[in-house]
Protein backbone atom coordinates (compact mmCIF):
# COMPACT_ATOMS: atom_id res chain seq x y z
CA UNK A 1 -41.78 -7.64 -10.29
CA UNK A 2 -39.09 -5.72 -11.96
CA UNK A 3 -38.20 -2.32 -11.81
CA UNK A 4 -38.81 -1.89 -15.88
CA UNK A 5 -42.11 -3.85 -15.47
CA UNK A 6 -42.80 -1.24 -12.39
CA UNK A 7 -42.22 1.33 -14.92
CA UNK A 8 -44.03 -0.28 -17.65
CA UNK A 9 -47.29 -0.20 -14.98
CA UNK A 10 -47.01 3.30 -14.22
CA UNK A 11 -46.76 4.49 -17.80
CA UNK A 12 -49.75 2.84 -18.17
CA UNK A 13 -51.78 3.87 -15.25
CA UNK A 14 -51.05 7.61 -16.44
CA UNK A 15 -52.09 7.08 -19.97
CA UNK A 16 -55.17 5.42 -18.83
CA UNK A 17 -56.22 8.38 -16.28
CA UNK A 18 -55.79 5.96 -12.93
CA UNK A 19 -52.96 7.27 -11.31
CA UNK A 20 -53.09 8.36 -7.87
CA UNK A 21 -51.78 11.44 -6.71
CA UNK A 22 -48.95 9.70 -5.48
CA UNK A 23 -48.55 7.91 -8.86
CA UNK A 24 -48.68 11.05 -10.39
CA UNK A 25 -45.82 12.24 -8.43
CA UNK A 26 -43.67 9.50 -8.79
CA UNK A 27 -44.25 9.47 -12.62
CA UNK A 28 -43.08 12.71 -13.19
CA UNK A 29 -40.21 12.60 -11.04
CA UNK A 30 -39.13 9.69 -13.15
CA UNK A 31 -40.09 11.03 -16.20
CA UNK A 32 -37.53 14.12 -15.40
CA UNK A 33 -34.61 11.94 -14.47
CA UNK A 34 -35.47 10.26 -17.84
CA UNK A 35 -36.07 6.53 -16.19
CA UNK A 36 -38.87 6.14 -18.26
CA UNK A 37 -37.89 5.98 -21.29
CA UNK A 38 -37.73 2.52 -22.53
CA UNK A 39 -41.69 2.00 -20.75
CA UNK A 40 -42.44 5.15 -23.26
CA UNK A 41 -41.04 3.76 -26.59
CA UNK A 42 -42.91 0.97 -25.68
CA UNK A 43 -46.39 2.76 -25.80
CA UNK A 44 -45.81 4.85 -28.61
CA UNK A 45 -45.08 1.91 -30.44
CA UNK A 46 -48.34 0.05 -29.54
CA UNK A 47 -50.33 2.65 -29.81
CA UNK A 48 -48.88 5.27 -32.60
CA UNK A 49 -50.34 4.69 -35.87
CA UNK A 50 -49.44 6.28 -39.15
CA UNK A 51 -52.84 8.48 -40.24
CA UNK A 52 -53.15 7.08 -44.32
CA UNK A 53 -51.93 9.90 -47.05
CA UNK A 54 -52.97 10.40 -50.66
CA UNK A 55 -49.81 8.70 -52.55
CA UNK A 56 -49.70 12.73 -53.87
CA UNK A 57 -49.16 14.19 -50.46
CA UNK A 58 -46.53 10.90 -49.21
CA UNK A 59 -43.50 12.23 -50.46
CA UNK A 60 -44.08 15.69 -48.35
CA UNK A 61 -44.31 14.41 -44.97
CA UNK A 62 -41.24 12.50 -44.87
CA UNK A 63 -38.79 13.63 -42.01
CA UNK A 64 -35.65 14.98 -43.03
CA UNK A 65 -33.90 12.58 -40.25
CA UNK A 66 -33.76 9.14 -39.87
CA UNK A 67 -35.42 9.66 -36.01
CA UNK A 68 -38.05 11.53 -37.72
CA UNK A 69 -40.68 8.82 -37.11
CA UNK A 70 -39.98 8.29 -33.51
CA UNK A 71 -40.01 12.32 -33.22
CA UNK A 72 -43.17 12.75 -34.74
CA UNK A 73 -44.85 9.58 -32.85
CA UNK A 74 -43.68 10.89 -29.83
CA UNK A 75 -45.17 14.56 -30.43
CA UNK A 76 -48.00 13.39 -31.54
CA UNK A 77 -48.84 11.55 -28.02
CA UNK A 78 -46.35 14.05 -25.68
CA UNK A 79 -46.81 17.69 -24.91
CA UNK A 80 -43.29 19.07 -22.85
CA UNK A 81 -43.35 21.70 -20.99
CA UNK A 82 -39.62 22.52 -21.07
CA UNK A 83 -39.16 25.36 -18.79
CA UNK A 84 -40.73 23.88 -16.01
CA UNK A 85 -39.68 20.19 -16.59
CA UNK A 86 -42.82 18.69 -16.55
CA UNK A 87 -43.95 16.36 -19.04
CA UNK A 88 -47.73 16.47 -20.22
CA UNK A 89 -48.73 13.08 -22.10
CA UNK A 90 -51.76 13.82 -24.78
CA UNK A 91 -54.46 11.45 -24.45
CA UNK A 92 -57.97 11.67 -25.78
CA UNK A 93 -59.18 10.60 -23.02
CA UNK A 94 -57.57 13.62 -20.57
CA UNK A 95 -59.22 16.57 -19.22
CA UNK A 96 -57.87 19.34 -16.31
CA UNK A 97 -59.07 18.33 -12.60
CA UNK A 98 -60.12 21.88 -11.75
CA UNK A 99 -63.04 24.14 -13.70
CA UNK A 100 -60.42 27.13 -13.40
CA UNK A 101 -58.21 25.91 -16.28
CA UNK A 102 -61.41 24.97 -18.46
CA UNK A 103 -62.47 26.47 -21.13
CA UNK A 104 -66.52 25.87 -21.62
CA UNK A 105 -67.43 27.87 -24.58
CA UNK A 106 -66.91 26.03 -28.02
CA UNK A 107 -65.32 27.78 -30.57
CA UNK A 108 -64.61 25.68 -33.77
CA UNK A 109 -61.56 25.55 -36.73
CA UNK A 110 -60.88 27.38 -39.06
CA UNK A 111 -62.51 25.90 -42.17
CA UNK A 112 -61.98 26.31 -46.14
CA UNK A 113 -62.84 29.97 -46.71
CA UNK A 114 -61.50 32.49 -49.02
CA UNK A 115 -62.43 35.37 -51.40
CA UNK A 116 -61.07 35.90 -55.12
CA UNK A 117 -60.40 39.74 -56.09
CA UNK A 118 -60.39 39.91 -60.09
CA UNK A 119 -58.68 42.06 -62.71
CA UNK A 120 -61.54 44.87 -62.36
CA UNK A 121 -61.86 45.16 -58.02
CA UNK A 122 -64.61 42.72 -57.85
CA UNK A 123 -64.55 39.87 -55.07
CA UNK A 124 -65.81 36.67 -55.20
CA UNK A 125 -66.51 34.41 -51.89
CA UNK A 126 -65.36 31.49 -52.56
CA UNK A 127 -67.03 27.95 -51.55
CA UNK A 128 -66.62 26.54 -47.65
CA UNK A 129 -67.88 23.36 -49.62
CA UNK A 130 -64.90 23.53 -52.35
CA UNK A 131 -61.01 23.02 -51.09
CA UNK A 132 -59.80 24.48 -53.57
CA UNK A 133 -59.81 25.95 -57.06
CA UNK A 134 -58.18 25.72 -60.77
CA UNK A 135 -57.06 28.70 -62.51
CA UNK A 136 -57.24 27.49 -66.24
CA UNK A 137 -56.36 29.45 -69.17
CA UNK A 138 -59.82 30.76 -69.93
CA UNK A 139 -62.01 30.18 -66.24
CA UNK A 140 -61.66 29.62 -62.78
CA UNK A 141 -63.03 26.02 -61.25
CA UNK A 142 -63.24 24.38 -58.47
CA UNK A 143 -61.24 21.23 -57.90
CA UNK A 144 -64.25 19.43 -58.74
CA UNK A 145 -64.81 20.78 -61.69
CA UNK A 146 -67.62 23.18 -61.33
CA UNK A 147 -67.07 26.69 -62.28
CA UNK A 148 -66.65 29.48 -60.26
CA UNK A 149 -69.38 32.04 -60.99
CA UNK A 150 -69.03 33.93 -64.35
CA UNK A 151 -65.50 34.47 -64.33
CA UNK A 152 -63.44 34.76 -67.56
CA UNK A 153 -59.99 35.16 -66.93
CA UNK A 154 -57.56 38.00 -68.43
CA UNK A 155 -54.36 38.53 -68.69
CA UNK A 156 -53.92 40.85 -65.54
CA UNK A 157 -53.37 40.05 -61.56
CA UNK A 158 -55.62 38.31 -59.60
CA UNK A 159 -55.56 38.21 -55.45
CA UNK A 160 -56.87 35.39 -53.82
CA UNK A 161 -57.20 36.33 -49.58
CA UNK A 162 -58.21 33.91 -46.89
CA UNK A 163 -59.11 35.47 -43.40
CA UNK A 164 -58.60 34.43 -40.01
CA UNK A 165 -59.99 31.35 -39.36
CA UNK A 166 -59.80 30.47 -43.23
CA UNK A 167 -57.29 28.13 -45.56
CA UNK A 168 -57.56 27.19 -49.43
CA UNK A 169 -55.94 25.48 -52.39
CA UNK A 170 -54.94 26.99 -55.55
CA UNK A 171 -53.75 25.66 -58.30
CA UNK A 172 -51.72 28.11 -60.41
CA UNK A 173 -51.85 28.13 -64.51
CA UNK A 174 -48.76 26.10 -64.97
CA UNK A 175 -49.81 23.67 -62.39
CA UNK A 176 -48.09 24.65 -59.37
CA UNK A 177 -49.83 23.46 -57.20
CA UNK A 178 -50.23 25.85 -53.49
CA UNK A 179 -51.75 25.60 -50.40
CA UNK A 180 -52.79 29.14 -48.35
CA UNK A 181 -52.61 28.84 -44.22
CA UNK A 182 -55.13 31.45 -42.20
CA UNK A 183 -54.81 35.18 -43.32
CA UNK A 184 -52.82 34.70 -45.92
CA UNK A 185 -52.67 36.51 -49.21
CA UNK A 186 -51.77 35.30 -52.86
CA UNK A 187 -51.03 37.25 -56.03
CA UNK A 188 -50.94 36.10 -59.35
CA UNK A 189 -51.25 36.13 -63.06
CA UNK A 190 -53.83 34.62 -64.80
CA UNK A 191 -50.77 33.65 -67.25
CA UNK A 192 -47.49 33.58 -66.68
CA UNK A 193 -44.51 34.48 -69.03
CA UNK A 194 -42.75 32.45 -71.27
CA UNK A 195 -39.42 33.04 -69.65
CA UNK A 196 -40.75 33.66 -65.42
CA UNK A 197 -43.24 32.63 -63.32
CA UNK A 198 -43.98 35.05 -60.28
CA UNK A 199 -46.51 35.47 -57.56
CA UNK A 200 -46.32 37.67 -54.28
CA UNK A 201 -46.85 36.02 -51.17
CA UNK A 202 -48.22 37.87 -47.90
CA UNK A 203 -49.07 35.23 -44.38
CA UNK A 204 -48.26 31.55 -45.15
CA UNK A 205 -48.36 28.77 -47.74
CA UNK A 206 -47.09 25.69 -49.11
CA UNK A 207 -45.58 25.43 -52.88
CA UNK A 208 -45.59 22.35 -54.68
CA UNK A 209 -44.20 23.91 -57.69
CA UNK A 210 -44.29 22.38 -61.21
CA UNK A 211 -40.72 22.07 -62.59
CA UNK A 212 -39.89 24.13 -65.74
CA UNK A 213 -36.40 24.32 -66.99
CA UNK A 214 -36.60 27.47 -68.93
CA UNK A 215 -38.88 29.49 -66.67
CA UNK A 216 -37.88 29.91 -63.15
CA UNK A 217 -40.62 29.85 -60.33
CA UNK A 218 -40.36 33.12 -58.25
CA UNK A 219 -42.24 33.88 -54.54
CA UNK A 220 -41.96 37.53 -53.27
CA UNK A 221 -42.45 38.54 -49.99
CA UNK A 222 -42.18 41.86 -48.09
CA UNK A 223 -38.40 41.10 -47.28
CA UNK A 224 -36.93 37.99 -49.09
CA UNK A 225 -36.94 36.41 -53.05
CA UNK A 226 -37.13 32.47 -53.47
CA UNK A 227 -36.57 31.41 -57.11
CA UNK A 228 -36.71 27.72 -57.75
CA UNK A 229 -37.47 25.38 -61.17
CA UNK A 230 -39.00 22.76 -59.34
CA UNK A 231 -39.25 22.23 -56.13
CA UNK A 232 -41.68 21.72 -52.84
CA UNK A 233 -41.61 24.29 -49.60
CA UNK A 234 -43.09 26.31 -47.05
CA UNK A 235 -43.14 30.36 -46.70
CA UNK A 236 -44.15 31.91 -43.44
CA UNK A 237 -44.55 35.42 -43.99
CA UNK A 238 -46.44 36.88 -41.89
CA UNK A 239 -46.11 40.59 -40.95
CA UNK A 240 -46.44 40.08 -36.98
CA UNK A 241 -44.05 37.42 -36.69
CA UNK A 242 -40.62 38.62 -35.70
CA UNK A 243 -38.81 36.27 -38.53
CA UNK A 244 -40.13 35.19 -42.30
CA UNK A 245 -39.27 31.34 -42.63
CA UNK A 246 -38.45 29.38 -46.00
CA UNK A 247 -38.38 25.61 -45.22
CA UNK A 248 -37.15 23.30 -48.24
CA UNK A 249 -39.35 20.30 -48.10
CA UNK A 250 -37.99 18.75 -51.68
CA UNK A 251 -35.01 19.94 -54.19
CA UNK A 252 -33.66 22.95 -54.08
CA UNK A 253 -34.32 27.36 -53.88
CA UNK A 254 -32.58 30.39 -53.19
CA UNK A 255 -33.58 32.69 -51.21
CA UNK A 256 -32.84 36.59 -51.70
CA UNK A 257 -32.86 39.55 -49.27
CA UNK A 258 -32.52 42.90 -50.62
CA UNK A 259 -29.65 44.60 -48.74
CA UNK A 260 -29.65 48.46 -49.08
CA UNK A 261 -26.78 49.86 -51.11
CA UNK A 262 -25.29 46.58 -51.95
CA UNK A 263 -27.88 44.46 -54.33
CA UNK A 264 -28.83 41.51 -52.20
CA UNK A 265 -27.52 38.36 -49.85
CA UNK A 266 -28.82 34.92 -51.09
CA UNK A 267 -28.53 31.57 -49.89
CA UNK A 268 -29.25 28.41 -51.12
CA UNK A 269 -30.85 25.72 -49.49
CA UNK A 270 -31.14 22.23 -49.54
CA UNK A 271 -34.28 19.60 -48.82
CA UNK A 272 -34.03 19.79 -44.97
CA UNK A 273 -32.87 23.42 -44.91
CA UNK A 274 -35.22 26.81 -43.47
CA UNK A 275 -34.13 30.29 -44.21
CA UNK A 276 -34.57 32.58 -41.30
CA UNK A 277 -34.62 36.77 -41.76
CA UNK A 278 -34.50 38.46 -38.56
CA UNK A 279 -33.98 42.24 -37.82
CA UNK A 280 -32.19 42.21 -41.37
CA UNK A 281 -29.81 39.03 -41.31
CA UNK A 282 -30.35 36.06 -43.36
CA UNK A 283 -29.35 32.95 -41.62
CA UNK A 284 -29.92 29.11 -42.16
CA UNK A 285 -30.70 26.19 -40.48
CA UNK A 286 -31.07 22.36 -40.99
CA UNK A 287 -34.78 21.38 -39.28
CA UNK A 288 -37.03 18.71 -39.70
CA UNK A 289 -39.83 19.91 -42.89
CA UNK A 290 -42.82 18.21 -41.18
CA UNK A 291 -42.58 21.05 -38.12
CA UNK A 292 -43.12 23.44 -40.82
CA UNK A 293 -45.93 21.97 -42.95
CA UNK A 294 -47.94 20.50 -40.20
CA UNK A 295 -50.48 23.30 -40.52
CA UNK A 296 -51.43 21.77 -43.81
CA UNK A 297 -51.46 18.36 -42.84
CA UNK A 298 -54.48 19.62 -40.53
CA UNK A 299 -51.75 19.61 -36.77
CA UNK A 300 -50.44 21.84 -34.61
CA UNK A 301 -46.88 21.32 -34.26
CA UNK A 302 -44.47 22.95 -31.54
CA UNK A 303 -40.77 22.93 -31.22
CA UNK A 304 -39.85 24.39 -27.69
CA UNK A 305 -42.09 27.20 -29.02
CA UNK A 306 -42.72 30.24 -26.85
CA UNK A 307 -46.63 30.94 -25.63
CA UNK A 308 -47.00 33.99 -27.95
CA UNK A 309 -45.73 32.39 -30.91
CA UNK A 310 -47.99 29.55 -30.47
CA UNK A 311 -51.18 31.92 -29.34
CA UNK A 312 -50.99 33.96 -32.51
CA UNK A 313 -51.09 30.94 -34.34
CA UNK A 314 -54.02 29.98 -32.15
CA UNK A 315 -55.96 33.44 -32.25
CA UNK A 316 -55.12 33.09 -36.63
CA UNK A 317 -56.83 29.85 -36.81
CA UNK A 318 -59.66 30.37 -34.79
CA UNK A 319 -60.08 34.17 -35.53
CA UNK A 320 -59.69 35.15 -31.46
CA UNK A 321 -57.92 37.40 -30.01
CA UNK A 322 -55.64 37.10 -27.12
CA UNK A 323 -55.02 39.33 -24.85
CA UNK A 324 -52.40 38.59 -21.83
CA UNK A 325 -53.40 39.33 -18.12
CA UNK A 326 -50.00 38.19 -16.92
CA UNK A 327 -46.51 37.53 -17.89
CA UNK A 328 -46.47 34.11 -19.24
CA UNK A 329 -43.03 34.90 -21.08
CA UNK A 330 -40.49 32.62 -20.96
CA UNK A 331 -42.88 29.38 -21.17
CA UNK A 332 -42.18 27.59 -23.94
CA UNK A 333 -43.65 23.76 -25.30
CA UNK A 334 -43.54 20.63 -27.72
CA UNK A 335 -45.99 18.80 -28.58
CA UNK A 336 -48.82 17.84 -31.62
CA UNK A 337 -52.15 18.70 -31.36
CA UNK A 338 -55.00 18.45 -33.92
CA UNK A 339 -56.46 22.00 -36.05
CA UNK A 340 -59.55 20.13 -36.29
CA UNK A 341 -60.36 20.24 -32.40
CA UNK A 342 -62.07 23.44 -31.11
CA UNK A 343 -60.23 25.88 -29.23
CA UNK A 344 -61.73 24.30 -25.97
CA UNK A 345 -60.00 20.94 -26.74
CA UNK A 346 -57.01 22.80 -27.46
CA UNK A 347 -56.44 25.06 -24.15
CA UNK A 348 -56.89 22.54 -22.08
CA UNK A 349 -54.53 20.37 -23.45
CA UNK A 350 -51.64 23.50 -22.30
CA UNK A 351 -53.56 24.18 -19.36
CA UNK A 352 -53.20 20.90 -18.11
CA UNK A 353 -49.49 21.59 -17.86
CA UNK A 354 -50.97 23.70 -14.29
CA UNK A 355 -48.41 26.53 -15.11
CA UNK A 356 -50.62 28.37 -17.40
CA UNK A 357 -54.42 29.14 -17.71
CA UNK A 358 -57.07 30.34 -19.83
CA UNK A 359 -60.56 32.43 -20.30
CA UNK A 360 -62.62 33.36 -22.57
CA UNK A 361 -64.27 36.94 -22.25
CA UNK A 362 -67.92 36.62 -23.86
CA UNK A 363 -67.98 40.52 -23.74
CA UNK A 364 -66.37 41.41 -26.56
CA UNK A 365 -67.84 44.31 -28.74
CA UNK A 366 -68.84 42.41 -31.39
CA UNK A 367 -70.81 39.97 -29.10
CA UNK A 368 -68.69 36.65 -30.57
CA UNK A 369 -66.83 36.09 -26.97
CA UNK A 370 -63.82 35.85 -29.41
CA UNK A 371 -61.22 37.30 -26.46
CA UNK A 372 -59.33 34.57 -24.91
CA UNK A 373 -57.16 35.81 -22.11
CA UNK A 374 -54.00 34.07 -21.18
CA UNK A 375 -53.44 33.66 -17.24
CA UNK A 376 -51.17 32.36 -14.75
């Protein structure tokens, strides 16, 4: 037997949940002296496949960088835990050894949920059953076509909110098309003008904007401007995050911050390009899109991300919140995991990594066991 076909054995023995202690050892003291490398490509290439997309949603997926497939296959089965060197690999089929790092009590997705606030303060809940809805120039429908309630549009500003736990589709008079991540808010006319088109933006969402020539597509946030024709990208704007995020997807924005005294600082960016304003400074970088838009293509996707920034996107989704019990700063991971799963499915898959564990307190006030507590 050759070493590689040793190496090829052991891969497989720890993606099939047969490894021995020993095994186990040996694999990831390999793994960190990168020796297994070649017996990885090998099983992400027998076993990654490509999940089907409508033709509409193909062209917003693809990775900015040539690697971008091997990247993405490889998150999609790995989860790294970079500070400790340990390597975690995701399998269906894997579940933590001890009860301590379990997490027993289901609690499910976030699913389609908003409300619509009209022109006069009324709010309308809108359909779990819908994904999304149609602003036309007289009525609101649903994608489907059925109408939602009485409502008779007017030329004033309409809000549409989803909560924790909730995500929708809109699509806007001029059909721009935009998707809203978990407590997100929208604002918008029920028509736009002749010569601008502008909505306010407060939490996350995805613009697939519909190109115009003579009326320029502008997103507001709390601290930045993007004006584009025609274009497709992501805004995270969300007020507890320490940066707000403009990732270029297709063609090409500016983005705006308003500097006191002076006017403003803009930059412009091109497909493969995210804005970053932090503590004032506007900054870009090149990235890959799909890290940024994974939420709407239903994933979880990490970067060498710290804990907190991935449990508030956690306790957003499933509406939890998370308190810490120790300091888990400084632990930071990569990986893919699905925002279809419960929470259960998805704690366990970081708790595996042994260097991090998690509870959930069922005596919460309102009687939800909504709490999850992050451990050592």
């Amino acid at each position: 037997m050759t070493r590689q076909e040793f190496y090829d054995i052991l891969v497989a023995r720890y993606l099939s949940n047969t490894a021995t202690d020993e095994e186990m050892e040996l694999f990831f003291g390999l793994l960190e002296r990168g020796e297994l490398e070649h017996a990885l490509e090998k099983q992400l290439d027998q076993q990654y496949e490509p999940t089907p997309v409508q033709p509409s949603e193909q062209r917003t997926i693809r990775p900015a960088r040539k690697n971008g497939y091997r990247r993405m296959a490889a998150a999609a089965i790995v989860i790294i835990l970079f500070t400790a060197g340990y390597y975690l690999l995701k399998s269906d089929i894997l579940s933590p050894s001890s009860n301590e790092s379990s997490v027993l009590t289901a609690i499910p997705p976030g699913t389609n949920k908003a409300s619509l606030t009209l022109a006069d303060g009324r709010t309308v809940d809108l359909s779990s059953d819908k994904e999304g809805i149609v602003v036309g120039t007289d009525d609101v429908r649903y994608t489907d076509g059925s109408r939602v309630a009485a409502i008779q549009t007017t030329d004033a500003d309409y809000t549409i909110t989803t909560p924790r736990g909730g995500q929708y589709q809109i699509n806007l008079p001029d059909g721009t098309r935009v998707w809203l991540n978990a407590a997100s808010v929208l604002t918008y006319p029920s028509r736009f003008s002749d010569d601008k088109r502008e909505v306010k933006l407060n939490g996350e969402a995805y613009f697939d904007v519909n190109h115009q020539s003579d009326a320029p597509f502008v997103v507001r946030t709390a601290e930045q401007e993007v004006t584009v024709l025609g274009t497709e990208f992501n805004i995270s704007a969300y007020a507890d995050e320490r940066e707000t995020k403009t990732t270029l997807v297709n063609g090409s924005v500016m983005v705006s911050m308003p500097v006191s005294g002076s006017g403003s600082h803009s930059l412009r960016l091109a497909r493969g390009e995210q804005s970053s304003i932090a503590a004032g400074v506007l900054t870009k970088r090149t990235v890959d899109p799909g890290s940024a838009i994974a939420w709407k293509n239903g994933k979880f996707l990490f970067e060498r991300e710290d804990i907190a920034s991935i449990m508030r996107k956690v306790a957003r989704w499933y509406d939890v919140e998370v308190v810490y019990a120790d300091d888990v700063s400084g632990l930071t991971f990569t990986g893919s995991l699905s925002r279809f799963d419960d929470i259960s499915k998805i704690l366990d898959k970081i708790a595996y990594t042994r260097t991090v564990r998690f509870k959930i307190d069922h005596a919460t006030t309102d009687g939800k066991g909504r709490r999850v507590i992050v451990m050592k």
